[in-house]
C-alpha atoms as a PDB file:
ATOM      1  CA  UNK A   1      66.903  45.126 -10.305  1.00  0.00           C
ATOM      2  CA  UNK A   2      64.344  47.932 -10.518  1.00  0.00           C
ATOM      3  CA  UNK A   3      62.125  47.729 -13.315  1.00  0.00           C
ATOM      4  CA  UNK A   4      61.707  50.789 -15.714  1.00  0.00           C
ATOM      5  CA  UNK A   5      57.458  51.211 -14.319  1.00  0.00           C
ATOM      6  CA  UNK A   6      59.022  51.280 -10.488  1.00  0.00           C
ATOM      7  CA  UNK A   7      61.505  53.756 -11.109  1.00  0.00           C
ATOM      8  CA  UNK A   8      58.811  55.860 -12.843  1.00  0.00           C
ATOM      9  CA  UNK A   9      56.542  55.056 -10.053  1.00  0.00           C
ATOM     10  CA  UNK A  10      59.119  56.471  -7.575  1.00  0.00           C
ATOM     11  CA  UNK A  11      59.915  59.784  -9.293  1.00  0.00           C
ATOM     12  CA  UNK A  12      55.987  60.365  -9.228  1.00  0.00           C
ATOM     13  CA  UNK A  13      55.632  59.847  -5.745  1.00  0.00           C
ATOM     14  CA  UNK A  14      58.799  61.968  -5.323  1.00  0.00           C
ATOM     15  CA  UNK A  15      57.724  64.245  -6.871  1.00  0.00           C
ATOM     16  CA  UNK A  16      54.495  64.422  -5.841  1.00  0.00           C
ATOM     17  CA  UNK A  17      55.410  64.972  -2.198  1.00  0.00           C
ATOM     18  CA  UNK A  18      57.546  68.130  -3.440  1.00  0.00           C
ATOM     19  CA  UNK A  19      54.731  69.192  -4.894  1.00  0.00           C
ATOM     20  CA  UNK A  20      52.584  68.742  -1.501  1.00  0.00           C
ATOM     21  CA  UNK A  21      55.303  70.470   0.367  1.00  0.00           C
ATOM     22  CA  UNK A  22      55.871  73.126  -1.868  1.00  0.00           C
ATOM     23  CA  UNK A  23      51.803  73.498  -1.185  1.00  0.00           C
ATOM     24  CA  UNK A  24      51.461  73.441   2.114  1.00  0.00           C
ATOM     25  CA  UNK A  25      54.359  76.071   2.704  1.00  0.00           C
ATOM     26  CA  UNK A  26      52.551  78.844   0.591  1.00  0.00           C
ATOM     27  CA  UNK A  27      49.467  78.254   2.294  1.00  0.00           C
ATOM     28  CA  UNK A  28      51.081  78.811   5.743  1.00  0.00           C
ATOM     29  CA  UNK A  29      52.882  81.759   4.603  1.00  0.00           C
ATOM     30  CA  UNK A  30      49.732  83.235   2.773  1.00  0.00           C
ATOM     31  CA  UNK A  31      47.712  82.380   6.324  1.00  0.00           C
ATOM     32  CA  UNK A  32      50.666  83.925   8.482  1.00  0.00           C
ATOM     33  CA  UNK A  33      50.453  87.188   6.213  1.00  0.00           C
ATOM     34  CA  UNK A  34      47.152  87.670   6.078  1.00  0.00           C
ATOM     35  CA  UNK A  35      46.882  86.957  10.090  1.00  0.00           C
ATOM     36  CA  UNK A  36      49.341  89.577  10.071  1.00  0.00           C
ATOM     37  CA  UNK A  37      47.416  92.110   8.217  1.00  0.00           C
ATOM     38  CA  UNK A  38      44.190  91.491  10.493  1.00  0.00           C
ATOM     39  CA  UNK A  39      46.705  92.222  13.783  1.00  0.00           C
ATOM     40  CA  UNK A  40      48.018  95.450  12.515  1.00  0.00           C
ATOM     41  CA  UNK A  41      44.962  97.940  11.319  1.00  0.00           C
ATOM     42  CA  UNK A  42      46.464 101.081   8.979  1.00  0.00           C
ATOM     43  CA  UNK A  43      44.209 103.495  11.561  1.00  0.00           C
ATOM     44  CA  UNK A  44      46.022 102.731  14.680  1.00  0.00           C
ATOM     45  CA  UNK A  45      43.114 100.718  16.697  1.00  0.00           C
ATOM     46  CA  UNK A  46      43.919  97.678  18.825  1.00  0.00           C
ATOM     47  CA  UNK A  47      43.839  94.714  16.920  1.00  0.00           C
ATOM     48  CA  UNK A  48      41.118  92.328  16.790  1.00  0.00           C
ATOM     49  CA  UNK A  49      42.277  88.627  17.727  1.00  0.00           C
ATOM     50  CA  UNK A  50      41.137  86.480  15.880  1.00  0.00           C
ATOM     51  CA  UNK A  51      41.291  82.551  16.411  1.00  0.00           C
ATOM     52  CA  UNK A  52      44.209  81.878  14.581  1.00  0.00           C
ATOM     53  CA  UNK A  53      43.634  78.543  12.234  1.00  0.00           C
ATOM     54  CA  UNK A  54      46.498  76.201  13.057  1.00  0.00           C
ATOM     55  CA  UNK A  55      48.131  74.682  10.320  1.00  0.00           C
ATOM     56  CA  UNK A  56      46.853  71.192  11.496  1.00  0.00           C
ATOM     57  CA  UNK A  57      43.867  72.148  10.368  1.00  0.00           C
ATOM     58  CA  UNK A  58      44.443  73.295   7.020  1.00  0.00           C
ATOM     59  CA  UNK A  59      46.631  70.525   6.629  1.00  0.00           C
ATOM     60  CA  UNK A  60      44.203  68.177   7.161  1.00  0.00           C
ATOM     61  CA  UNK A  61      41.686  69.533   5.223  1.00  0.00           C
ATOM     62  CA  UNK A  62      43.102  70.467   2.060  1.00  0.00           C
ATOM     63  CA  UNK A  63      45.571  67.731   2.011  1.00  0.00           C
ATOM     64  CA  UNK A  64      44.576  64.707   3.507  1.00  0.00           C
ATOM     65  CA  UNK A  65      41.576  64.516   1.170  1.00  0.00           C
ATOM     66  CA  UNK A  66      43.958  65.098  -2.133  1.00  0.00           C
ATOM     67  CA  UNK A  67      46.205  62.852  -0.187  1.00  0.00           C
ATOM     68  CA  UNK A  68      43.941  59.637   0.255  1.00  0.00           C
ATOM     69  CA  UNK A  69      42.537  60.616  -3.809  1.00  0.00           C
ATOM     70  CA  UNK A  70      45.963  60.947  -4.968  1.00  0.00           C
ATOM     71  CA  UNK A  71      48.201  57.737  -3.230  1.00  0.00           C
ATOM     72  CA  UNK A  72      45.408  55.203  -3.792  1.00  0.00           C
ATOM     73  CA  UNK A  73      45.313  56.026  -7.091  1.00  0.00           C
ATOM     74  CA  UNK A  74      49.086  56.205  -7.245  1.00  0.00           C
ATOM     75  CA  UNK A  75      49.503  53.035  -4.777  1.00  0.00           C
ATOM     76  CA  UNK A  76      46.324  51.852  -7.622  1.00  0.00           C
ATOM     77  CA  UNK A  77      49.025  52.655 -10.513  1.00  0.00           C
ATOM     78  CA  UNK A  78      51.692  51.021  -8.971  1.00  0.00           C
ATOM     79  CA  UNK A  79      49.864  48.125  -8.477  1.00  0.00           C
ATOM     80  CA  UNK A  80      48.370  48.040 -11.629  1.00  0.00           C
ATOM     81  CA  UNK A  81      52.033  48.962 -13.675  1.00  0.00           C
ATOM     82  CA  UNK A  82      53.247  46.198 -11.440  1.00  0.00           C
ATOM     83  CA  UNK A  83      50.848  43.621 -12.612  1.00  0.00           C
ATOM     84  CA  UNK A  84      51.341  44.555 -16.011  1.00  0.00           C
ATOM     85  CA  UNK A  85      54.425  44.200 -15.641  1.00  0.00           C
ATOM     86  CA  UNK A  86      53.946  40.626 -14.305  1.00  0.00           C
ATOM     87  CA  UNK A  87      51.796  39.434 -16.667  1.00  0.00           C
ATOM     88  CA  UNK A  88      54.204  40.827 -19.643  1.00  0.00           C
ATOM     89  CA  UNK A  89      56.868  38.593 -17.842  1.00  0.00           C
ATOM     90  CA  UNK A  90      54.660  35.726 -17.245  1.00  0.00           C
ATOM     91  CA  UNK A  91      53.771  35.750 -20.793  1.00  0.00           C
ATOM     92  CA  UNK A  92      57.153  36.374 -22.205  1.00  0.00           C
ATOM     93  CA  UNK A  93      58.477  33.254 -20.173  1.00  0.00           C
ATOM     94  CA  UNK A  94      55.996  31.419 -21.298  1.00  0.00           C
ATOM     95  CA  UNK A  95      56.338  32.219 -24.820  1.00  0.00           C
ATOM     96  CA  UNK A  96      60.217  31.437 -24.563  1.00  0.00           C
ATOM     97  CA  UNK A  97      59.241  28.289 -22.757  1.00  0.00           C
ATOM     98  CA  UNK A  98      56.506  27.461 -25.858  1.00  0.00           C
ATOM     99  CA  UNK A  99      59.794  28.285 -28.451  1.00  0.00           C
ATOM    100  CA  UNK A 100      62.058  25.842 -26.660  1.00  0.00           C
ATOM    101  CA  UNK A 101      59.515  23.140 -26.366  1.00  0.00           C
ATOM    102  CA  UNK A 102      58.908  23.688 -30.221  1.00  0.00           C
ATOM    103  CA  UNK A 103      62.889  23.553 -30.641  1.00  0.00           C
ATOM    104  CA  UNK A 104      63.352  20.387 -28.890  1.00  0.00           C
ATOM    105  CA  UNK A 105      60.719  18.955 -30.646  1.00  0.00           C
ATOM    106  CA  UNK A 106      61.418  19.634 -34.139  1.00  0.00           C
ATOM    107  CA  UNK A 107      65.139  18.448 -32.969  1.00  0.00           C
ATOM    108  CA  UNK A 108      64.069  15.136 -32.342  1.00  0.00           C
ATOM    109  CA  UNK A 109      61.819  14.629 -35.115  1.00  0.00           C
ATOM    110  CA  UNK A 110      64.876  15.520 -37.434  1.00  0.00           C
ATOM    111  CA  UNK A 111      67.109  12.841 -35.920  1.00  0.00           C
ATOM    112  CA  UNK A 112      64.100  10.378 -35.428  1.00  0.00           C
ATOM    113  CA  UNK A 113      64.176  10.807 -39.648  1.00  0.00           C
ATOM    114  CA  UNK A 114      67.849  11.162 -40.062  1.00  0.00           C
ATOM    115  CA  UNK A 115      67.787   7.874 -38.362  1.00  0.00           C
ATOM    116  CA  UNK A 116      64.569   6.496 -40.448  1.00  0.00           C
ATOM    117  CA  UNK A 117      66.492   7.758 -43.314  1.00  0.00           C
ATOM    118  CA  UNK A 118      69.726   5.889 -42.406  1.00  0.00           C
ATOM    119  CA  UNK A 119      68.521   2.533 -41.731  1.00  0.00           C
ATOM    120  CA  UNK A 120      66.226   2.759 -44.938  1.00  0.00           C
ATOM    121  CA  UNK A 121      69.686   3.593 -46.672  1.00  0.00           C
ATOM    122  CA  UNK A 122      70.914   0.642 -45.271  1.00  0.00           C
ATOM    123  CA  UNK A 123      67.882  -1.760 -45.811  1.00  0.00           C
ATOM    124  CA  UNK A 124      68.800  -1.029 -49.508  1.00  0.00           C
ATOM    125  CA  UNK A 125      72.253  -1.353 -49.869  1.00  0.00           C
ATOM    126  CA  UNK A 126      71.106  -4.910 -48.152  1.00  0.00           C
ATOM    127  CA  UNK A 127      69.054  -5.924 -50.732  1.00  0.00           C
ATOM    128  CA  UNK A 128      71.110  -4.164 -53.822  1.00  0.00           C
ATOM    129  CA  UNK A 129      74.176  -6.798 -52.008  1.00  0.00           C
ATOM    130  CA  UNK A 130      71.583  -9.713 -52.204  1.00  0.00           C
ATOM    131  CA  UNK A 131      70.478  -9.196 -55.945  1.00  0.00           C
ATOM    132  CA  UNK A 132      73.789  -8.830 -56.509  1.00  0.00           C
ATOM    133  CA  UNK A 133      74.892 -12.019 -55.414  1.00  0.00           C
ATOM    134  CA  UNK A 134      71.543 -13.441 -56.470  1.00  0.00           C
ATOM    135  CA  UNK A 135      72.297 -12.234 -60.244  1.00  0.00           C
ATOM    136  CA  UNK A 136      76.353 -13.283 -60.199  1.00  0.00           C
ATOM    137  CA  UNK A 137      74.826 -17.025 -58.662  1.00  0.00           C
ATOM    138  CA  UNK A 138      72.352 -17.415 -61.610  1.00  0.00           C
ATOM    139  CA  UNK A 139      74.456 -15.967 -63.877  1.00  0.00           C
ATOM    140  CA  UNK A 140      77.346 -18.771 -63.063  1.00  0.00           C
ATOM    141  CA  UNK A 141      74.462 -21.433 -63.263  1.00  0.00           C
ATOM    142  CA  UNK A 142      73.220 -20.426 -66.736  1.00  0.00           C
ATOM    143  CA  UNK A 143      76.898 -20.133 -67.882  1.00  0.00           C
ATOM    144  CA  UNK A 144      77.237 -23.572 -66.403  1.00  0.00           C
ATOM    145  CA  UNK A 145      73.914 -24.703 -67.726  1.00  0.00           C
ATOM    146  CA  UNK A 146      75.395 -23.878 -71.384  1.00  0.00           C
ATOM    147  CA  UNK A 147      78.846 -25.504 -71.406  1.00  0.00           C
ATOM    148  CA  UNK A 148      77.100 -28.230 -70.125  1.00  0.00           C
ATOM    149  CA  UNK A 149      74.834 -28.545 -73.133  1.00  0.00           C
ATOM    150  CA  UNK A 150      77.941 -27.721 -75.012  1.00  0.00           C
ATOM    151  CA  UNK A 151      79.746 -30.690 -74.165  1.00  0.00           C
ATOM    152  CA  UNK A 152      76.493 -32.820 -74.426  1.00  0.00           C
ATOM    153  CA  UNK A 153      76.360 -32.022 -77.843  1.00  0.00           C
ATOM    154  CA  UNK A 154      79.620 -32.446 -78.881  1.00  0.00           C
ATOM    155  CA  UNK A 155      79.276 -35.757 -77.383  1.00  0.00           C
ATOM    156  CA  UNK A 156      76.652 -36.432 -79.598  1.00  0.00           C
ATOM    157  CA  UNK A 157      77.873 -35.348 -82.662  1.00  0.00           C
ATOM    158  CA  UNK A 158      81.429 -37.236 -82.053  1.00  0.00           C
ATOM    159  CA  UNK A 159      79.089 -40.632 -81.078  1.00  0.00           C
ATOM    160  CA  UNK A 160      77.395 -39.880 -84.226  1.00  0.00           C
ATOM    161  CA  UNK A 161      80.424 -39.369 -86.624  1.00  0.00           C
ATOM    162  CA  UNK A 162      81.911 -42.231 -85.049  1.00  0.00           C
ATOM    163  CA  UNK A 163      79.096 -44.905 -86.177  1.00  0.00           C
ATOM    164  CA  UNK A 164      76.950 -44.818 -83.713  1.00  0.00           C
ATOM    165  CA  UNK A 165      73.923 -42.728 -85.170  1.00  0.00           C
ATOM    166  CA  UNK A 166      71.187 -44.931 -85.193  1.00  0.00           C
ATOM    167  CA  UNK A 167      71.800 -46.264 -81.369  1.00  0.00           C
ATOM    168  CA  UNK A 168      71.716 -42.535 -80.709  1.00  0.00           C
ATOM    169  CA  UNK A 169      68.743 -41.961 -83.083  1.00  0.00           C
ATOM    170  CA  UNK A 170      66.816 -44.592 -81.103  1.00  0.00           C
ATOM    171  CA  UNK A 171      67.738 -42.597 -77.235  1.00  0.00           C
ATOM    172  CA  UNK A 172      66.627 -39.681 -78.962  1.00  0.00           C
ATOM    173  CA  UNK A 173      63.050 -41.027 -79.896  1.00  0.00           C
ATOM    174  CA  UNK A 174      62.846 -42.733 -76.136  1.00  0.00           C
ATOM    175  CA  UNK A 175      63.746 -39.461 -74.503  1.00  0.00           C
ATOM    176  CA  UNK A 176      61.309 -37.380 -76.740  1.00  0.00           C
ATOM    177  CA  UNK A 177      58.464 -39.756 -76.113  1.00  0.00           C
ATOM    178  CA  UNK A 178      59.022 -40.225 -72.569  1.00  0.00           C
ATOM    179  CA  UNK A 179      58.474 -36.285 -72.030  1.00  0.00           C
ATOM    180  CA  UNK A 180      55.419 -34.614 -73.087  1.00  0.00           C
END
């Protein structure tokens, strides 16, 4: 595909070669006419020959020194549009290149949190299960814990009614001295 700095390239050089030719035909017509007035004298004489210049001549000289000014710095444009064009290419890769990198990177640093996020999510629903069944567990073994001092005491109080107060008066006062 030809870039838009080629194609504009092209239609210079095109059209600086019309411009050349279009040139070089009026000077050999002007050279040829005015060879043509030195042949023919209004007062009848012979005509003087003259060296004729050949068209070489004038060709090279007028044109081959605009030629070698003009198509380096055209071939220097070229070259130069070309480059630019490079570079703007070059750098325009590269910048996509630098985007997708970026992309891919922010990509994985959101699922390397989404998945940070989801095992912390599940670290805690973990431990909310284990105080759960940590607080139910101590819960049943307080609830125990207090029947069982229920039915102590009724025990006591049905040994008492029944008689049997002082032998329980006297385990009392071992018990309490026994602990601190």
């Amino acid at each position: 595909m030809i870039s838009k700095d080629e194609r504009e390239s092209k239609r210079q050089r095109g059209s600086y070669q019309k411009a050349k030719t279009a040139a070089t035909q009026f000077k050999e017509k002007r050279t040829a006419k005015s060879l043509q007035k030195q042949m023919i004298k209004p007062n009848g004489s012979k005509a003087i020959k003259t060296a004729p210049q050949t068209t070489k001549t004038v060709k090279q000289s007028v044109s081959s020194a605009g030629q070698k000014i003009i198509k380096t710095s055209v071939k220097g444009t070229a070259k130069t549009a070309t480059k630019s064009v490079k570079t703007a290419e070059m750098t325009s890769k590269m910048a996509i290149k630098t985007s997708q990198q970026t992309a891919k990177s922010v990509q994985k640093t959101a699922q390397a949190t989404a998945k940070a996020a989801q095992k912390a999510v599940q670290a805690a629903r973990t431990t909310a299960k284990a105080t759960a069944t940590a607080v139910k567990t101590a819960a049943r073994a307080t609830v125990t814990t207090v029947k069982a001092i229920i039915a102590a005491t009724k025990a006591l109080i049905a040994a008492i009614a029944a008689g049997g107060w002082v032998a329980v008066l006297i385990i009392i006062i071992v018990f309490c001295s026994v602990l601190p």
